[in-house]
Protein backbone atom coordinates (compact mmCIF):
# COMPACT_ATOMS: atom_id res chain seq x y z
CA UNK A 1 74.96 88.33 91.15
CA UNK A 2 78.40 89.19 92.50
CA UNK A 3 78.67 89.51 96.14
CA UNK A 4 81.36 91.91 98.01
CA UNK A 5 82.66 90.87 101.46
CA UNK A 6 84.51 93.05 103.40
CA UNK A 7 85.34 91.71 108.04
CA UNK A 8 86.03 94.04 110.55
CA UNK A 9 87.62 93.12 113.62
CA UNK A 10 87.63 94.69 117.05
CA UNK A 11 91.00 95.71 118.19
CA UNK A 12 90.31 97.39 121.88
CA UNK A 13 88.34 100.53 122.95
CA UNK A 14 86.39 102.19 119.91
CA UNK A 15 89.48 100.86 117.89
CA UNK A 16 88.90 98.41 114.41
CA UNK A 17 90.87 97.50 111.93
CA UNK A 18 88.29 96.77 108.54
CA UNK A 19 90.05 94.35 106.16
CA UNK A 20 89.00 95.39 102.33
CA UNK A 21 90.09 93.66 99.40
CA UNK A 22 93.28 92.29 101.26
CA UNK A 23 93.93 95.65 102.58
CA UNK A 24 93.68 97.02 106.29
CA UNK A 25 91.67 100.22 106.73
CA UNK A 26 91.62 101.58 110.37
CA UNK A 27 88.79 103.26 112.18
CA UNK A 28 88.75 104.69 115.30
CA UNK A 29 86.14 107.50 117.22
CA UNK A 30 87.44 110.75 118.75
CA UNK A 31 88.33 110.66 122.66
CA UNK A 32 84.91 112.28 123.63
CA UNK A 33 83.39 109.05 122.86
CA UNK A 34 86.00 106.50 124.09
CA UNK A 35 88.15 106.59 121.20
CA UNK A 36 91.97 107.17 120.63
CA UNK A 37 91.73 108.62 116.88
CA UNK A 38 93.50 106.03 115.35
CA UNK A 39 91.80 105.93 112.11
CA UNK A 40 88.89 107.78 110.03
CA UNK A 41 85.80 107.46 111.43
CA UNK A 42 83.45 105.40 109.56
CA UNK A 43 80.72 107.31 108.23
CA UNK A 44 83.40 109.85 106.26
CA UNK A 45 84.58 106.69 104.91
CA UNK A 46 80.95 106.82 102.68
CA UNK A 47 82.32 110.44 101.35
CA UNK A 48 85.74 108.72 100.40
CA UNK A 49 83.87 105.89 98.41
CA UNK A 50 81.79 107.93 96.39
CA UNK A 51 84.98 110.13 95.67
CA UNK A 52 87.09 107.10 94.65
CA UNK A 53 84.21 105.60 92.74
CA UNK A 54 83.51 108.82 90.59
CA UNK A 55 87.13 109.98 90.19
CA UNK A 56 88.04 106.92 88.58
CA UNK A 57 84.97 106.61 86.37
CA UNK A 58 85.92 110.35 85.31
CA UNK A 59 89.40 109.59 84.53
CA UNK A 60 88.39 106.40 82.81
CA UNK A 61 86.04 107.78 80.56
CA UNK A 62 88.26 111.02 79.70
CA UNK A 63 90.88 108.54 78.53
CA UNK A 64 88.97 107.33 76.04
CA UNK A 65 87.57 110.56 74.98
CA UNK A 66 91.02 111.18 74.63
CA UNK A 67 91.21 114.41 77.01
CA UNK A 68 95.03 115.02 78.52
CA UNK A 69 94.73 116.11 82.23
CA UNK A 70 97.84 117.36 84.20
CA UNK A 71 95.98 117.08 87.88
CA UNK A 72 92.61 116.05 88.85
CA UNK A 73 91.11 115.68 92.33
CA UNK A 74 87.46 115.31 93.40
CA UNK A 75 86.34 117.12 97.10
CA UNK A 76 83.29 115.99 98.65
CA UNK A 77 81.44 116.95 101.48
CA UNK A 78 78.39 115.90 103.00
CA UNK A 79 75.78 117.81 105.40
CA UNK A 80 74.57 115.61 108.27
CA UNK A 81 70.91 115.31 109.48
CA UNK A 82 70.74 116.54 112.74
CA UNK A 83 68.45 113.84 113.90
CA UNK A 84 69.90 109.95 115.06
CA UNK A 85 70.52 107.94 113.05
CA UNK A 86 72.16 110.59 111.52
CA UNK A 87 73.21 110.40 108.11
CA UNK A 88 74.32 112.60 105.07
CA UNK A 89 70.92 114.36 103.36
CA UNK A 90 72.91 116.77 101.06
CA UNK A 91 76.37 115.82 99.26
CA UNK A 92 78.50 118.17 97.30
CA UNK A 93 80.86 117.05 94.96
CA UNK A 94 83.74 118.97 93.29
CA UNK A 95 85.60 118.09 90.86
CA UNK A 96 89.06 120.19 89.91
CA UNK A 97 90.78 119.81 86.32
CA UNK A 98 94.00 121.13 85.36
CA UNK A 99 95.53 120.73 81.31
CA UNK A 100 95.93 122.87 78.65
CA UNK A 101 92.34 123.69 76.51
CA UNK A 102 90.31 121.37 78.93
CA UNK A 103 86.66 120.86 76.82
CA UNK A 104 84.14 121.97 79.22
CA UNK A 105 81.58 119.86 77.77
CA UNK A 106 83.31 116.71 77.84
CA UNK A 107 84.30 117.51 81.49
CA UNK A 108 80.33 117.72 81.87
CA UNK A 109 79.98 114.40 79.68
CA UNK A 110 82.36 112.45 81.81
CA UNK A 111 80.75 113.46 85.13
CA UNK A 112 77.31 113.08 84.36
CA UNK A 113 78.13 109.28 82.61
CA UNK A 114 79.32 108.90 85.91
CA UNK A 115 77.10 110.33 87.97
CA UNK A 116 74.11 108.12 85.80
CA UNK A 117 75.30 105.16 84.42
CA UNK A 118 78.26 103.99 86.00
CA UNK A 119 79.24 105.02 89.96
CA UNK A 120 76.94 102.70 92.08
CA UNK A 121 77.80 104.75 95.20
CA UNK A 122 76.33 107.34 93.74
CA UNK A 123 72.82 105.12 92.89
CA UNK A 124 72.99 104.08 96.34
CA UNK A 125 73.48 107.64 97.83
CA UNK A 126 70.98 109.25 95.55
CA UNK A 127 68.51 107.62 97.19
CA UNK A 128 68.81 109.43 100.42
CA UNK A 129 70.62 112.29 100.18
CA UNK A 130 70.38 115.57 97.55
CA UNK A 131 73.82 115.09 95.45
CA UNK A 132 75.52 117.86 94.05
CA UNK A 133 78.47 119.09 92.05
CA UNK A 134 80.61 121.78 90.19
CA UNK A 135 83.73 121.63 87.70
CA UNK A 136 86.75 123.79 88.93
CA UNK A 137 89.60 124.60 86.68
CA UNK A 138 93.17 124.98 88.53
């Protein structure tokens, strides 16, 4: 079984710096709560891993399906419980295409491969929260 490791160390205040994969991430909390807004906060961080994860599963598979994009970006956002702990119960995901004679169904194809088989963010965050999404063309 492989195992992920990720440290995060306590700078001052609300302030930490997360070290990922060699790479230095930091998070901070807004001033309300003792924070200096250094960083993202960590919860929107969730939002940004399911993006990454699914983007590049969706650009991997349209590769080999052989489908040209000029631009591609993926938006998500996610509705909070309004109960602690709180956490996101309903995510949205969209996902925006530009090219020339973009397939619509392998656009579908792509996503939903991703969405099933092969984004485990997305099998982890299925399990709690309602997920969501829509194709835009630019």
């Amino acid at each position: 079984m492989e195992k992920t490791n990720i440290e995060v160390k306590w700078k001052n205040n609300m302030s930490f710096d997360a070290i990922v994969n060699g790479h230095v991430i930091p998070l901070d909390a807004e001033a309300s709560v003792g924070g200096q807004d250094q960083g993202p906060r960590p919860k929107p961080l969730i939002l940004v891993a399911l993006a990454g994860c699914t983007g590049m599963d969706v650009v991997s598979i349209l590769n080999k399906m052989r489908v040209e994009l000029e631009d591609f970006k993926v938006d998500v956002s996610g509705e909070l419980t309004d109960e602690h702990p709180k956490y996101f119960n309903k995510i949205h995901i969209t996902y925006s295409f530009k090219g020339k004679d973009l397939p619509m169904d392998k656009l579908e194809k792509a996503i939903n491969l991703s969405q099933e088989r092969y984004c485990g963010v997305s099998a982890m965050l299925i399990k709690v929260a309602e997920l969501t999404h829509e194709i835009v063309l630019m």
